[in-house]
C-alpha atoms as a PDB file:
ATOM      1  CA  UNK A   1      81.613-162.209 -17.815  1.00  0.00           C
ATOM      2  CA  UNK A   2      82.009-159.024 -15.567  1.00  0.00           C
ATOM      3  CA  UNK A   3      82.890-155.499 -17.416  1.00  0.00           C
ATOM      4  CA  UNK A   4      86.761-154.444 -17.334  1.00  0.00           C
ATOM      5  CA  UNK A   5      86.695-151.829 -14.242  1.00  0.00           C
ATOM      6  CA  UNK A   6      90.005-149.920 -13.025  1.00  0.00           C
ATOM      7  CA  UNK A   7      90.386-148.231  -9.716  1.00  0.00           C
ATOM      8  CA  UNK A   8      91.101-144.425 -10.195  1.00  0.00           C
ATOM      9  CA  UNK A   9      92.454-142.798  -7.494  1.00  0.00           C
ATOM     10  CA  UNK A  10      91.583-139.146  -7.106  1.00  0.00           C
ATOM     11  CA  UNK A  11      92.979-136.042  -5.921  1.00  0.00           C
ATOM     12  CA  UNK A  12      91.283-132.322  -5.113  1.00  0.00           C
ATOM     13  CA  UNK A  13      87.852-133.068  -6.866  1.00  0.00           C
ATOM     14  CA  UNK A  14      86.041-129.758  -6.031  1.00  0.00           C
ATOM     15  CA  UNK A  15      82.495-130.438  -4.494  1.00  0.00           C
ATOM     16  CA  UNK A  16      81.409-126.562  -3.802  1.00  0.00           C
ATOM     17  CA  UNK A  17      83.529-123.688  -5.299  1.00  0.00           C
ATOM     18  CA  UNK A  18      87.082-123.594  -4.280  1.00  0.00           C
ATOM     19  CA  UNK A  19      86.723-124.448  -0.459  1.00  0.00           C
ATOM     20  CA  UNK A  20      85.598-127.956  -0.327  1.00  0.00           C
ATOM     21  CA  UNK A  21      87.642-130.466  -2.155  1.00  0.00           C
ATOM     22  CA  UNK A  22      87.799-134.582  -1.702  1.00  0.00           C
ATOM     23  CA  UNK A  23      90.266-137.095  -2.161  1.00  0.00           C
ATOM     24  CA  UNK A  24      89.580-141.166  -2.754  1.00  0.00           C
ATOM     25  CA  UNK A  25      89.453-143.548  -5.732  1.00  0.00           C
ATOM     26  CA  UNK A  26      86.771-144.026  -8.057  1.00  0.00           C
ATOM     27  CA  UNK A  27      85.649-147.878  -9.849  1.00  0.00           C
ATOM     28  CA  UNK A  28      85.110-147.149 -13.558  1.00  0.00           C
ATOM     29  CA  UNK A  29      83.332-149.540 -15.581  1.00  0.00           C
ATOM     30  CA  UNK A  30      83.538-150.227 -19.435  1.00  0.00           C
ATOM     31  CA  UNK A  31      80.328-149.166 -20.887  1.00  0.00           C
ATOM     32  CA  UNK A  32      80.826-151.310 -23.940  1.00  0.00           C
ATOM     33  CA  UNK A  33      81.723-148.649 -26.598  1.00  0.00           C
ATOM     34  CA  UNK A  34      85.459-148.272 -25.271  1.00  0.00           C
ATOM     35  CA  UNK A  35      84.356-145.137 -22.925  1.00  0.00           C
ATOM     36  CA  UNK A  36      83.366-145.005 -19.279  1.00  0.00           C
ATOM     37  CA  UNK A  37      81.131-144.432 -16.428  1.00  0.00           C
ATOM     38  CA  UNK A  38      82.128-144.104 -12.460  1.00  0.00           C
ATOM     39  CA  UNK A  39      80.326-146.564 -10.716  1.00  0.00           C
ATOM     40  CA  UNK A  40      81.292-146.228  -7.168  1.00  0.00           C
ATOM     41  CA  UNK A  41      83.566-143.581  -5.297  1.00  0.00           C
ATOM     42  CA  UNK A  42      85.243-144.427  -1.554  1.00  0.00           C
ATOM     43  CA  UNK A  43      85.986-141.299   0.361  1.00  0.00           C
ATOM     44  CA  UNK A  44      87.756-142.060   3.723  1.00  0.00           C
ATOM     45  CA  UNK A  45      86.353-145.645   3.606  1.00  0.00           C
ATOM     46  CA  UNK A  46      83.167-144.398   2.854  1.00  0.00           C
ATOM     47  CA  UNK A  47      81.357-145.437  -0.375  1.00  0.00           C
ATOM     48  CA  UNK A  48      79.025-143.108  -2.035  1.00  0.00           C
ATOM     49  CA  UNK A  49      76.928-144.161  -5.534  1.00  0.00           C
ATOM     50  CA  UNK A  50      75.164-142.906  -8.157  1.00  0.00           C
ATOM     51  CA  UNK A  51      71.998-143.642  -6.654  1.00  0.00           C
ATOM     52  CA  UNK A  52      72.516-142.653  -2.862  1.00  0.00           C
ATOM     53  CA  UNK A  53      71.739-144.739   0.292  1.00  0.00           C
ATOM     54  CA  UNK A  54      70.535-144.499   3.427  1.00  0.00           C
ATOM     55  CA  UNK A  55      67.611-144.189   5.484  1.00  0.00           C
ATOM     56  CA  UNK A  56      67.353-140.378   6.261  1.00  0.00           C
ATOM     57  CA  UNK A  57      66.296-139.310   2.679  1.00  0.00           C
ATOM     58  CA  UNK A  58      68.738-136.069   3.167  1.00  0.00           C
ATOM     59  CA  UNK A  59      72.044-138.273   4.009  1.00  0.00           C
ATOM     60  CA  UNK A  60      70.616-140.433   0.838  1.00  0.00           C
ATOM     61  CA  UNK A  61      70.649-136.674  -1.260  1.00  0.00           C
ATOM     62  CA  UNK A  62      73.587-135.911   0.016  1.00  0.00           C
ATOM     63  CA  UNK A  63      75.168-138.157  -0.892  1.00  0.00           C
ATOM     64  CA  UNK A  64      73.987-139.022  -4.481  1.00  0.00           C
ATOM     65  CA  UNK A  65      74.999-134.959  -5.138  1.00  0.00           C
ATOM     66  CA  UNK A  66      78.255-136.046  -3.554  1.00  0.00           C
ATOM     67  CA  UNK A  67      78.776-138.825  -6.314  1.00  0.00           C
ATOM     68  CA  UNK A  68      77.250-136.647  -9.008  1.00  0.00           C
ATOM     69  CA  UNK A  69      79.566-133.829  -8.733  1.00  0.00           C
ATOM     70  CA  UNK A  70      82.700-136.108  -8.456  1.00  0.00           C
ATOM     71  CA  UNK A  71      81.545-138.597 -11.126  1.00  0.00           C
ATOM     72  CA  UNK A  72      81.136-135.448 -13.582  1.00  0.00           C
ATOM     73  CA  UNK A  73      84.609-133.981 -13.037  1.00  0.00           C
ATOM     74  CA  UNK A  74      85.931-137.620 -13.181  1.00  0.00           C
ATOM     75  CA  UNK A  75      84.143-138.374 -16.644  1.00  0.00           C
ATOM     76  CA  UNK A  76      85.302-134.900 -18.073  1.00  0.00           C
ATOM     77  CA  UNK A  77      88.491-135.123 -17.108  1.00  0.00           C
ATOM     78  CA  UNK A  78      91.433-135.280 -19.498  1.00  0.00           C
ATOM     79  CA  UNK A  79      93.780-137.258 -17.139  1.00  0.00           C
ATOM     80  CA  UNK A  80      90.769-139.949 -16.091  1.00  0.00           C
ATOM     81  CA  UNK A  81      90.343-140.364 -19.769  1.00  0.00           C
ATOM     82  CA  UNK A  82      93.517-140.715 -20.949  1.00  0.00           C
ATOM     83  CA  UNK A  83      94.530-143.051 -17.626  1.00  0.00           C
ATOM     84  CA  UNK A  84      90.934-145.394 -18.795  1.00  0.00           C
ATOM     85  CA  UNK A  85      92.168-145.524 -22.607  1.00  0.00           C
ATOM     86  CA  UNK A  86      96.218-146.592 -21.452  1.00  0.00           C
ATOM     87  CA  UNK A  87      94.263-149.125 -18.781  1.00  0.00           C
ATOM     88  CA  UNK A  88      91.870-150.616 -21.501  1.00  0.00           C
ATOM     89  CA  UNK A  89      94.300-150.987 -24.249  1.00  0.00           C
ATOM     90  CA  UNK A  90      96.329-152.866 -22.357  1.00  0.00           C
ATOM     91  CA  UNK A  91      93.436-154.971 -21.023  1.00  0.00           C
ATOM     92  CA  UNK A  92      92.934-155.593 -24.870  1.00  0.00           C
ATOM     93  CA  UNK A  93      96.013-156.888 -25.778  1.00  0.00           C
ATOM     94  CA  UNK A  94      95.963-159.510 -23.326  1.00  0.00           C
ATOM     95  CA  UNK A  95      99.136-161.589 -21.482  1.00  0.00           C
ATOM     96  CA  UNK A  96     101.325-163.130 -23.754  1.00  0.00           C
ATOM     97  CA  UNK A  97     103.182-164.931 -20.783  1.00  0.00           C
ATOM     98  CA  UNK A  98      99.715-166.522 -19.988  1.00  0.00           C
ATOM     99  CA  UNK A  99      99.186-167.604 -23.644  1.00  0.00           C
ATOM    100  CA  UNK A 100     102.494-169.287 -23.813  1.00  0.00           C
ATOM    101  CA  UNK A 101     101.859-170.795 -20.352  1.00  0.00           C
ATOM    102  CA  UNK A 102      98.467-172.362 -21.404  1.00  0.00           C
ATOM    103  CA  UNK A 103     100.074-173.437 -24.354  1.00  0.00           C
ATOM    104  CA  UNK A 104     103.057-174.972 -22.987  1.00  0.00           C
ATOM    105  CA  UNK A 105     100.492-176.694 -20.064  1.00  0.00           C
ATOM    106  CA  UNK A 106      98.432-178.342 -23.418  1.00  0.00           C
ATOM    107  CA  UNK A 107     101.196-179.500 -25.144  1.00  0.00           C
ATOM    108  CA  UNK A 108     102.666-181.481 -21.841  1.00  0.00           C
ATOM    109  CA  UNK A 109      98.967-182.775 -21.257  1.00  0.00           C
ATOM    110  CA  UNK A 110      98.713-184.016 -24.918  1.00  0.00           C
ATOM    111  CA  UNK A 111      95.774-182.065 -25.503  1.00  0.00           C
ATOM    112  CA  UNK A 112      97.730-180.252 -28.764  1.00  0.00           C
END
């Protein structure tokens, strides 16, 4: 069974002072005591994590302080935390039209 995740999309995240900002959508990812942790963040169609990649070791820095700085603001953020709890609650409380439908399917197959 995979963790719950959400797509968070993002808007001004500042990366250095007041000058550089970045826009894109963040994964988080359940971390089993009802909170979260950002996972992976796409900027422009590029994907940056929390350990960096690459083969040039500064592109790899780079970007890892890239996700870093993001992921922080993300995981302090009022709004991200508040969007995760509305998103997980309702993960929680599950699809009653899918428990009726499953029901309704057993009782025609004469499994109930």
């Amino acid at each position: 069974m995979s963790a719950f995740s959400i797509d968070y999309d993002f808007e001004e995240m500042h990366l250095c002072g007041d000058g550089l900002m970045a826009w894109g959508t963040a994964t988080l990812v359940h971390d089993g005591d009802g909170e979260f942790y950002v996972s992976a963040i796409m900027i422009g169609g590029k994907k940056f994590t929390r350990n960096g990649y690459g083969s040039d070791q500064f592109f790899s820095t780079t970007n890892k302080d890239i996700f870093l700085t993001i992921a922080k603001q993300l995981e302090e953020s009022k709004h991200t935390q508040e969007t995760w709890g509305e998103a997980l609650r309702e993960d929680r409380a599950g699809d009653p039209d899918r428990a009726y439908d499953e029901r309704r399917d057993h009782q025609a197959m004469g499994w109930v």
